[in-house]
C-alpha atoms as a PDB file:
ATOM      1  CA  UNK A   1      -1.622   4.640  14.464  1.00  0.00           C
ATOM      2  CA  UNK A   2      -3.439   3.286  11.710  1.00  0.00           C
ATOM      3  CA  UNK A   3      -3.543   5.346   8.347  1.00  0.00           C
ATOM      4  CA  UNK A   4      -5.347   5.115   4.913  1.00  0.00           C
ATOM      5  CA  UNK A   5      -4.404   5.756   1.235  1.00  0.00           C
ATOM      6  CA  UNK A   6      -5.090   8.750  -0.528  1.00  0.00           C
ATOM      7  CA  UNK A   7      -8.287   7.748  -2.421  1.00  0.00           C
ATOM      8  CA  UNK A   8      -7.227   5.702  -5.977  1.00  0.00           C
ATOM      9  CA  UNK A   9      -7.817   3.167  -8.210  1.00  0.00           C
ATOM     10  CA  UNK A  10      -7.857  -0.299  -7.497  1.00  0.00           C
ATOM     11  CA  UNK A  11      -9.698  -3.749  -8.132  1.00  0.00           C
ATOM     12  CA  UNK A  12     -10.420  -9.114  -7.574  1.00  0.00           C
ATOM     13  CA  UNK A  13     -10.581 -13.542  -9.423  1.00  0.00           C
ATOM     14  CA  UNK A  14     -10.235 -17.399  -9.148  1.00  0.00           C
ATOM     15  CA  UNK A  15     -10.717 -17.600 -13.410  1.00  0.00           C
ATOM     16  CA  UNK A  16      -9.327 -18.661 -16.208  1.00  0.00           C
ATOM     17  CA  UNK A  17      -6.650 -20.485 -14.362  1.00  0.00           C
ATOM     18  CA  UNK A  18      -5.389 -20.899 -10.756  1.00  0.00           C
ATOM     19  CA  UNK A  19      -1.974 -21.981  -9.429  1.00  0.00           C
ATOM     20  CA  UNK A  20      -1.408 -23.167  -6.142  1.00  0.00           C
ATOM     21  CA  UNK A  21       0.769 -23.586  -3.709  1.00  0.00           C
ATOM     22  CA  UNK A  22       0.753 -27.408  -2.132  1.00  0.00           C
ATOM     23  CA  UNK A  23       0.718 -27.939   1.871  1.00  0.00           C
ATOM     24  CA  UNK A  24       2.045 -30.383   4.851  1.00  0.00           C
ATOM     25  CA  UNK A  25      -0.100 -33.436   4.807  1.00  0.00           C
ATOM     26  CA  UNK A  26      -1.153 -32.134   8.606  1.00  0.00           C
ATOM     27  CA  UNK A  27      -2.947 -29.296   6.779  1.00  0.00           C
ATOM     28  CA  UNK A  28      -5.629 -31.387   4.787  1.00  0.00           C
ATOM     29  CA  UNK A  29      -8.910 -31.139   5.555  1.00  0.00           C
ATOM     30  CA  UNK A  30     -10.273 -33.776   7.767  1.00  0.00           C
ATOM     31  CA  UNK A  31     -13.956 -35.707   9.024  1.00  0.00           C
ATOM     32  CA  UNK A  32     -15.811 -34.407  11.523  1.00  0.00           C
ATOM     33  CA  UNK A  33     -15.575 -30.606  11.001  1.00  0.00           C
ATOM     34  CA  UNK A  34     -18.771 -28.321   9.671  1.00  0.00           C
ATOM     35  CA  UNK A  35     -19.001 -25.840   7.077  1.00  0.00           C
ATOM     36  CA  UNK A  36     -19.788 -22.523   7.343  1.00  0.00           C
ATOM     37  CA  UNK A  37     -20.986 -20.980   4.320  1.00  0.00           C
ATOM     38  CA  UNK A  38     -20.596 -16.973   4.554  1.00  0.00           C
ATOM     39  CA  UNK A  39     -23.234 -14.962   2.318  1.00  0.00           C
ATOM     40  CA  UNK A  40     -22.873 -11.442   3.347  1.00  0.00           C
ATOM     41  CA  UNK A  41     -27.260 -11.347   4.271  1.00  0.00           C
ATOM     42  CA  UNK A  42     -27.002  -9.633   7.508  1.00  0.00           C
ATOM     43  CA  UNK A  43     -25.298  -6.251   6.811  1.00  0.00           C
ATOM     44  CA  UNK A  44     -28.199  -3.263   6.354  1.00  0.00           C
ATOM     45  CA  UNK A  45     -28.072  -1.682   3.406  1.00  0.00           C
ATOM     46  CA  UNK A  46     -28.340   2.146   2.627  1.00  0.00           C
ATOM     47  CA  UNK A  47     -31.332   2.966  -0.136  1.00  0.00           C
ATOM     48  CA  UNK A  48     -28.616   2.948  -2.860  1.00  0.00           C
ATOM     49  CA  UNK A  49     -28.493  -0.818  -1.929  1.00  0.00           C
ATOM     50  CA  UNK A  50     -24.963  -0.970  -0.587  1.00  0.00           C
ATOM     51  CA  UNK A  51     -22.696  -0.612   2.644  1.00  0.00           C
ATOM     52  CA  UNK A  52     -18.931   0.270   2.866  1.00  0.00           C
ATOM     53  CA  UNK A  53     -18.889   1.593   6.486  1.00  0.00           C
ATOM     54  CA  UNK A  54     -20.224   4.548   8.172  1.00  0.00           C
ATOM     55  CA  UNK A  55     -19.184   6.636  10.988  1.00  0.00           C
ATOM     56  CA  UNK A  56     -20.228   3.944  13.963  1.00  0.00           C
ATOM     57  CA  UNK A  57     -17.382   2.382  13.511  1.00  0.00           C
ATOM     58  CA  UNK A  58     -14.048   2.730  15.346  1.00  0.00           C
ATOM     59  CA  UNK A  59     -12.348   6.324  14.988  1.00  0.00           C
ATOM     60  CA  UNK A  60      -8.949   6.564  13.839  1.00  0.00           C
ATOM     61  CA  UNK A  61      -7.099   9.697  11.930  1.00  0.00           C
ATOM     62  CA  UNK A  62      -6.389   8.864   8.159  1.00  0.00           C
ATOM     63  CA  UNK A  63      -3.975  12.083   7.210  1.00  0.00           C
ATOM     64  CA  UNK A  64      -5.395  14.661   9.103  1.00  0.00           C
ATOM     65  CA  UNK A  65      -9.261  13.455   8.006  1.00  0.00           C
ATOM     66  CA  UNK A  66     -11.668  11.385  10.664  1.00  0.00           C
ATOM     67  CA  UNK A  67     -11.877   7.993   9.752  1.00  0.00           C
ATOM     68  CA  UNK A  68     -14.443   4.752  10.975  1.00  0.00           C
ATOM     69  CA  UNK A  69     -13.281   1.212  10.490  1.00  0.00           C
ATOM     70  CA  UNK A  70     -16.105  -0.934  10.192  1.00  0.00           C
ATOM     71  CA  UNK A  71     -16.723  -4.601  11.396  1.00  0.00           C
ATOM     72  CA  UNK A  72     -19.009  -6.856   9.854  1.00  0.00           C
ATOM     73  CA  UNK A  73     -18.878 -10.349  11.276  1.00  0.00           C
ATOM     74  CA  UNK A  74     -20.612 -13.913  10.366  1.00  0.00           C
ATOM     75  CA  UNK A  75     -19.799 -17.005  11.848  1.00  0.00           C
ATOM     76  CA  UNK A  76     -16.893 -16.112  13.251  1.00  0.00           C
ATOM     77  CA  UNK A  77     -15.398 -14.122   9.765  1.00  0.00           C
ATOM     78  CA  UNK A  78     -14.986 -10.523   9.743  1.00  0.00           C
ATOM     79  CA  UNK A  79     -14.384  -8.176   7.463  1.00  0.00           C
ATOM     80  CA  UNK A  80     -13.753  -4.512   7.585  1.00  0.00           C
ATOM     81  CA  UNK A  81     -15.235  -1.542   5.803  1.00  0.00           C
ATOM     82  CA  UNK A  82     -12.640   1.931   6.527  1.00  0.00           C
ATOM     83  CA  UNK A  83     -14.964   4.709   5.471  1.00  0.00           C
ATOM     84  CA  UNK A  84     -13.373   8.505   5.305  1.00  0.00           C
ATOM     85  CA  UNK A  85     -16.710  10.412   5.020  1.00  0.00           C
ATOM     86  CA  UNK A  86     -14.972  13.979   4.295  1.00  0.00           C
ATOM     87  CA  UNK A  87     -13.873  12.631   1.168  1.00  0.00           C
ATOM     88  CA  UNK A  88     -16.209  10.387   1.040  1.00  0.00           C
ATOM     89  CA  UNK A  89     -13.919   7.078   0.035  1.00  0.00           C
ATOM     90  CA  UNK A  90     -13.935   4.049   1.775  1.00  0.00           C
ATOM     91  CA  UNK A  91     -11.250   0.556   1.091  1.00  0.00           C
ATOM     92  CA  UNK A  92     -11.862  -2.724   2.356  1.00  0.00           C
ATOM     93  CA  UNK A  93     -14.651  -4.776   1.797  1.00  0.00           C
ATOM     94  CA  UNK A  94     -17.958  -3.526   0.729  1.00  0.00           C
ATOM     95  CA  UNK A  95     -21.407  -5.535   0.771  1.00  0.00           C
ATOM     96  CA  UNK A  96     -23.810  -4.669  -2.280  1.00  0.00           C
ATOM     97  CA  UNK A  97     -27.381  -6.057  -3.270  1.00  0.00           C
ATOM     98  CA  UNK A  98     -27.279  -3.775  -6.534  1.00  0.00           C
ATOM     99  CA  UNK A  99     -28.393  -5.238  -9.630  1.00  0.00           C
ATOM    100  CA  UNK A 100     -27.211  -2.848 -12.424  1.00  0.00           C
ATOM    101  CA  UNK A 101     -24.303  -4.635 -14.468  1.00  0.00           C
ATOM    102  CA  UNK A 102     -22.800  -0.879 -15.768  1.00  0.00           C
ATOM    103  CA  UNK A 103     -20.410   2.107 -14.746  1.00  0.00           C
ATOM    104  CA  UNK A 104     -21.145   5.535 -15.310  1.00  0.00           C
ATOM    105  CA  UNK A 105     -20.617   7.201 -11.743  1.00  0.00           C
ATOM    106  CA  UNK A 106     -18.163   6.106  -9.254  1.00  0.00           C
ATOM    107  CA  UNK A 107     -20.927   6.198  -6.591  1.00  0.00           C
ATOM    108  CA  UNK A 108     -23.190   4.061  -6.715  1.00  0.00           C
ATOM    109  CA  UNK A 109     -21.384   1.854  -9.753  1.00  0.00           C
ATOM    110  CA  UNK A 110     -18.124   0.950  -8.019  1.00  0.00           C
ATOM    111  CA  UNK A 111     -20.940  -1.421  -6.103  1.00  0.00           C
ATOM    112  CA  UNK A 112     -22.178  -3.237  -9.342  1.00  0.00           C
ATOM    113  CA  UNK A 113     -20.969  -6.480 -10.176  1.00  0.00           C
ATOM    114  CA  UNK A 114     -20.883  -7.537 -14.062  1.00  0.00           C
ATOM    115  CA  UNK A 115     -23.493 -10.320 -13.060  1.00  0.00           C
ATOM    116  CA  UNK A 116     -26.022  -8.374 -12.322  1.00  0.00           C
ATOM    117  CA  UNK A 117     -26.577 -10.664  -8.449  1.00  0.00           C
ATOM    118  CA  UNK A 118     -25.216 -12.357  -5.680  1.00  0.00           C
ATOM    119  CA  UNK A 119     -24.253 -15.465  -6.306  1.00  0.00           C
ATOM    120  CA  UNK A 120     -26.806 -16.478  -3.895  1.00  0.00           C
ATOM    121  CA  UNK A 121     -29.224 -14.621  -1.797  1.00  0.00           C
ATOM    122  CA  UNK A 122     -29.262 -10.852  -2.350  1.00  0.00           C
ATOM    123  CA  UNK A 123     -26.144  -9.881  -0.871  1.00  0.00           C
ATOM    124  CA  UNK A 124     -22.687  -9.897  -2.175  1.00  0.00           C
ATOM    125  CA  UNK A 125     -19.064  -8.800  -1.070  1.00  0.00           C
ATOM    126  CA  UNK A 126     -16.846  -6.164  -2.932  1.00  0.00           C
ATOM    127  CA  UNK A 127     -13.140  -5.979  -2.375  1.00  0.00           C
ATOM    128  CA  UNK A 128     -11.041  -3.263  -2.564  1.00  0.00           C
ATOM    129  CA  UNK A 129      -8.504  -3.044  -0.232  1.00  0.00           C
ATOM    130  CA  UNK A 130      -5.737  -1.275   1.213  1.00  0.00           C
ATOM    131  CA  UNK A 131      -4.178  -3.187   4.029  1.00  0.00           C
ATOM    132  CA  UNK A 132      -7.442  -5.095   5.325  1.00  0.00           C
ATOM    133  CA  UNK A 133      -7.525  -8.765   5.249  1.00  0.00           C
ATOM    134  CA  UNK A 134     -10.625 -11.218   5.816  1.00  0.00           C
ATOM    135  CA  UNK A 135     -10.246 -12.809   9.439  1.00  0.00           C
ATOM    136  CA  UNK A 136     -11.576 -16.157   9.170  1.00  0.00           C
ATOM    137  CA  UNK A 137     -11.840 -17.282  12.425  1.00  0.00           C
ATOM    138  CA  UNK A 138     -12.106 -15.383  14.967  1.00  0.00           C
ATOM    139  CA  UNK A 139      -8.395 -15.453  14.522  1.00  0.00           C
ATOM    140  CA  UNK A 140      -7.965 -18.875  15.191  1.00  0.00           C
ATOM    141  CA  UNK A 141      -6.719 -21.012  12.027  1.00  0.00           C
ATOM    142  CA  UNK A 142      -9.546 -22.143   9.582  1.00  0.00           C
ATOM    143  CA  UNK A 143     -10.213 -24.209   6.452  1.00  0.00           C
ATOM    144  CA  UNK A 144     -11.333 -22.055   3.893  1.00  0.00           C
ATOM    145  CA  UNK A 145     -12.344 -24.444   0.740  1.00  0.00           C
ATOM    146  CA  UNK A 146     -13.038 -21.482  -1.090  1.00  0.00           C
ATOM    147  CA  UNK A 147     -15.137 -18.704  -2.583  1.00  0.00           C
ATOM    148  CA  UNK A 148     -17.295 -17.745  -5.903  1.00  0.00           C
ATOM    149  CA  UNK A 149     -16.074 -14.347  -7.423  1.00  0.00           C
ATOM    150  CA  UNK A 150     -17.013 -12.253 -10.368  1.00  0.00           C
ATOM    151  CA  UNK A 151     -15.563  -9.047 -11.839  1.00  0.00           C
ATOM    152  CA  UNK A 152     -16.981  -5.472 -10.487  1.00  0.00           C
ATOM    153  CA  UNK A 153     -18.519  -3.514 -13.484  1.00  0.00           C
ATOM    154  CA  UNK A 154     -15.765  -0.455 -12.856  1.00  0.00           C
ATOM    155  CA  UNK A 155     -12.982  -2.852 -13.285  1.00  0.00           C
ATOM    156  CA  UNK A 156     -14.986  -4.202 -16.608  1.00  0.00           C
ATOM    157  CA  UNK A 157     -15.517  -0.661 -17.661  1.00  0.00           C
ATOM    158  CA  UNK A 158     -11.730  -0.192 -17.901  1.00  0.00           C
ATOM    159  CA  UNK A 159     -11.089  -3.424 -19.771  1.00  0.00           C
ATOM    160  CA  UNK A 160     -13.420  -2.356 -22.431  1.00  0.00           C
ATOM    161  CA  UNK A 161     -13.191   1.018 -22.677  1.00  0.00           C
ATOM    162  CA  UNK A 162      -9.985   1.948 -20.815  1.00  0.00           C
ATOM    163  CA  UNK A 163      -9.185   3.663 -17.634  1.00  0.00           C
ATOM    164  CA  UNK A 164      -7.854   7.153 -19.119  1.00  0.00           C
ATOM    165  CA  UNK A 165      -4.362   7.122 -17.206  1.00  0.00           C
ATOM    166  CA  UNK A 166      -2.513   3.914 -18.251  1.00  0.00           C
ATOM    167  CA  UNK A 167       0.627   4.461 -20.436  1.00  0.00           C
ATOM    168  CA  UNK A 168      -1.350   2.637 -23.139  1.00  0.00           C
ATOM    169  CA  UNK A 169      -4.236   4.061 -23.954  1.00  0.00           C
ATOM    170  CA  UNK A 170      -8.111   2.054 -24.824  1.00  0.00           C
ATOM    171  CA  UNK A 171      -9.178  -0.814 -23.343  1.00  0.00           C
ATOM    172  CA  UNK A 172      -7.756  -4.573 -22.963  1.00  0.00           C
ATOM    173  CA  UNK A 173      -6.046  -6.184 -26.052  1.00  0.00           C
ATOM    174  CA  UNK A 174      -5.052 -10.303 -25.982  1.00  0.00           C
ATOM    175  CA  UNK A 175      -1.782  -8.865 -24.463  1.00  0.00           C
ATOM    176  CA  UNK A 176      -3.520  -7.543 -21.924  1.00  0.00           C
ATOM    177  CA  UNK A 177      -4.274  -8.710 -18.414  1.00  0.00           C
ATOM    178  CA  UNK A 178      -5.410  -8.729 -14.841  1.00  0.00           C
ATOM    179  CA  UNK A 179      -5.248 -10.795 -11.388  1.00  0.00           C
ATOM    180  CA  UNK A 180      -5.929 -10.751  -8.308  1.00  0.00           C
ATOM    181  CA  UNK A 181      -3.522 -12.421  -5.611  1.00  0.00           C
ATOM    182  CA  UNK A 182      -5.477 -14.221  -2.887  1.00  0.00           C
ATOM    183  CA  UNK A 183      -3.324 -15.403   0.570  1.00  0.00           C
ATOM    184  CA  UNK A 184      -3.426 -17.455   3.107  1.00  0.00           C
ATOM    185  CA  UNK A 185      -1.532 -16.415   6.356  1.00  0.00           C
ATOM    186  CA  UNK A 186      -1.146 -19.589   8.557  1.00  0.00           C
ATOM    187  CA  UNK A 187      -0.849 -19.058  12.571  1.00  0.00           C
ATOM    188  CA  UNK A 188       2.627 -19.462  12.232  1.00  0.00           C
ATOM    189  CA  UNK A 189       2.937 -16.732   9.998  1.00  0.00           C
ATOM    190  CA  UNK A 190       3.787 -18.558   6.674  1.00  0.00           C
ATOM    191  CA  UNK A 191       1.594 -18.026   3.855  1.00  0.00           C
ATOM    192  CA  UNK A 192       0.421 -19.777   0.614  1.00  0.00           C
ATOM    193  CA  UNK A 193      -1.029 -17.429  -1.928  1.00  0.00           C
ATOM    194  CA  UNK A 194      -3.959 -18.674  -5.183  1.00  0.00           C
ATOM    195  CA  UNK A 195      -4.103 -16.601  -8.219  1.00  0.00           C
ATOM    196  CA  UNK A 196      -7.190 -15.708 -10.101  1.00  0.00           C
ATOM    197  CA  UNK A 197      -7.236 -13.891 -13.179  1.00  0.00           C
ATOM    198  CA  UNK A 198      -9.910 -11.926 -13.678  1.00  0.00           C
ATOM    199  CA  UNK A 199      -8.807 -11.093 -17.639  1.00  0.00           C
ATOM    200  CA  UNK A 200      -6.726 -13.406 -19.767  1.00  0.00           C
ATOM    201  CA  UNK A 201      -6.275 -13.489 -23.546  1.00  0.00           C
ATOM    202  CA  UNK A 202      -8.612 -11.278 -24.992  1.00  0.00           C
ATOM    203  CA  UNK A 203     -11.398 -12.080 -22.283  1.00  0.00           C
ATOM    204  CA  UNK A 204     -12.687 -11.231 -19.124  1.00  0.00           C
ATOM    205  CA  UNK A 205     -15.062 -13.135 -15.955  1.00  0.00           C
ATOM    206  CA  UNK A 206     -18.033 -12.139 -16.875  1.00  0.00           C
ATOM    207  CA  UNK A 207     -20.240 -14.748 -14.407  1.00  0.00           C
ATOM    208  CA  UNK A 208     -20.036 -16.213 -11.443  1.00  0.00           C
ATOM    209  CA  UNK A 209     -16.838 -18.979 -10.963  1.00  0.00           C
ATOM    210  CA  UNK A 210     -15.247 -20.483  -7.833  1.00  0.00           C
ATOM    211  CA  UNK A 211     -11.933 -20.336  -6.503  1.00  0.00           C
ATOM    212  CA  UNK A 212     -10.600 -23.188  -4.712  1.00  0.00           C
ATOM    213  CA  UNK A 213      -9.210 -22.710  -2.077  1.00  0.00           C
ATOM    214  CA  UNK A 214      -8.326 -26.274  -0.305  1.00  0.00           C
ATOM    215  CA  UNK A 215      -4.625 -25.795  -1.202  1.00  0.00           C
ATOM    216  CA  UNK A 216      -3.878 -23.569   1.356  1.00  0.00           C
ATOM    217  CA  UNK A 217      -4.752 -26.015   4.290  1.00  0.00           C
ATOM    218  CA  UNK A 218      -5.612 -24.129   8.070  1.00  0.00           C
ATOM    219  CA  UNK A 219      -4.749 -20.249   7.523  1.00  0.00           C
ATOM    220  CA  UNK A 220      -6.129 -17.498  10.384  1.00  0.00           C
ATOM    221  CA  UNK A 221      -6.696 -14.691   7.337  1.00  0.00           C
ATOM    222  CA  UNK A 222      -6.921 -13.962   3.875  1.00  0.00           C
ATOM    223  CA  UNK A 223      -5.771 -11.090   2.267  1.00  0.00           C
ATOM    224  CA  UNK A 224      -6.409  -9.829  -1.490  1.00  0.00           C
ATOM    225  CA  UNK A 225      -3.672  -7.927  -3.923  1.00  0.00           C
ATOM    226  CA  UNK A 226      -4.224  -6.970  -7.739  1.00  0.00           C
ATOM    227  CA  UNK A 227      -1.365  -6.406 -10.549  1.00  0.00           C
ATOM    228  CA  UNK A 228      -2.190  -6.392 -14.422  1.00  0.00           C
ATOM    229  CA  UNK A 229      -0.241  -5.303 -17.303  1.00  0.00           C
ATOM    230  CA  UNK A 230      -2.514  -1.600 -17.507  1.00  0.00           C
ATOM    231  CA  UNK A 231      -0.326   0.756 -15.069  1.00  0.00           C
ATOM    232  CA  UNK A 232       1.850   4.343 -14.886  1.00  0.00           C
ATOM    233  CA  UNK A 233       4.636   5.299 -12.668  1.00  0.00           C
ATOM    234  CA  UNK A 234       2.313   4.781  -9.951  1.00  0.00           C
ATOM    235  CA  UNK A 235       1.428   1.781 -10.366  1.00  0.00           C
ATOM    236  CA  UNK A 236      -2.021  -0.724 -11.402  1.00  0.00           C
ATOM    237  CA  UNK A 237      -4.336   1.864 -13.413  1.00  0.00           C
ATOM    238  CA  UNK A 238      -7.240  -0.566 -13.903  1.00  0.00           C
ATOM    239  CA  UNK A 239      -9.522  -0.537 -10.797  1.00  0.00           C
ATOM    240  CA  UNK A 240      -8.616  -3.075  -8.531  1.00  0.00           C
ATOM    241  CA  UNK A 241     -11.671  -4.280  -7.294  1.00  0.00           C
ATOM    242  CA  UNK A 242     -13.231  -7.972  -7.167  1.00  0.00           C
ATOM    243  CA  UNK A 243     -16.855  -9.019  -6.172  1.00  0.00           C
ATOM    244  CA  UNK A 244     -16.956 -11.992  -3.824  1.00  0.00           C
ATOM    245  CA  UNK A 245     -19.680 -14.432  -2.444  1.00  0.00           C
ATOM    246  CA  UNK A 246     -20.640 -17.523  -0.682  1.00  0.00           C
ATOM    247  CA  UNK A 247     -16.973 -17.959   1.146  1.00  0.00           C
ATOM    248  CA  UNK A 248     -16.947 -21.791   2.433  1.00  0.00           C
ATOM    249  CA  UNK A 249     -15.044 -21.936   6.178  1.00  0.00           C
ATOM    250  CA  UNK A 250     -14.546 -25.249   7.590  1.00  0.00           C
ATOM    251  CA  UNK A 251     -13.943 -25.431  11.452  1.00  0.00           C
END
């Protein structure tokens, strides 16, 4: 049976730096295969201008509440959306078209990305998961070259102003810091992870970058963790949340 979290904090980047992990020569991309370019423009939007499931999706019981996990698919990617309307909370992936760069209220502003747009198009992808994972193929193993991230405006929020539960009060000093953990699961079940920090030295991602991706070689999903050095006896205070566009699958 599948089950959810109880509703917290969390929050996603390719920045600053990257380290990867290096791959069997059989892995590397080769001639002859198309890209896919996945931009998040089909998904209907409520008139807040965002999506992070509903109640068409598949029921499941999340602690004793009704829960939907959503599907939204593209070219063979999927991603899914588990919405707990009695709450209401959702974790996942989210798709946005908001345009406001600032937090005040959880709902709408967890949706706003620091950028202000999509990296292209009007669409963009917010992740904030639990245990969901991107499929990138149908299942079926996949070259992903890579995505362009940003950072969500809650998560920036935090870093400036601080997130009001972290042993260490205020926002980010040059100490401070945050990342998000991207990885690869191959069919065989290894996996390759790419780290992107989304805060680093006394700064944060404040546009558009890319994370590469190529590293990881033919993987079947990706999945997306955060740590930083904000947290309590519970764990990561700062949101962990990432914004996400534009992923590039080659197959």
């Amino acid at each position: 049976m599948k089950t959810n979290k109880l509703f917290g904090l969390a929050v996603l980047v390719c920045g600053f730096a990257a380290s990867f992990t290096s791959c069997s020569n059989d892995d590397n991309t080769v001639s002859g295969l198309e890209t896919f370019t996945i931009s998040f423009e089909n998904q209907a939007l409520n008139e807040d201008g965002y999506w992070c499931g509903d109640e068409t999706g598949e029921k499941y019981d999340s602690w004793g509440s009704d829960a939907y996990a959503c599907t939204y698919s593209e070219n063979g990617l999927s991603i899914v959306a588990d919405y707990i309307p009695s709450w209401p909370s959702w974790s996942g992936f989210a798709i946005s078209s908001r345009t406001e760069t600032t937090y005040k209220d959880m709902t709408p502003d967890q949706f706003n990305n620091i950028a202000g747009k999509a990296h292209s198009g009007k669409n963009f992808c917010v992740v904030y998961p639990y245990l969901e994972s991107i499929v990138v193929n149908g299942g079926e193993p996949a070259f992903v070259d890579g995505f362009w991230f940003t950072n969500d405006a809650w998560t920036v929020d935090a870093i400036l102003n601080g997130d009001g539960m972290s042993k260490v009060p205020g926002g980010f000093d040059e100490n401070d810091w945050l990342k998000c953990t991207v990885t690869g699961t191959k069919k065989s079940g290894e996996t390759v992870s790419v780290d992107i920090d989304l805060a680093k030295d006394g700064d944060y991602v404040k546009d558009w970058r890319y994370c590469d991706l190529r590293s990881m070689g033919k993987v079947t999903t990706l999945s997306f963790s955060f740590t930083g050095s904000k947290t309590n006896d519970f764990g990561l205070t700062t949101p962990s949340y990432m914004c996400i566009d534009d992923i590039q699958i080659v197959k």
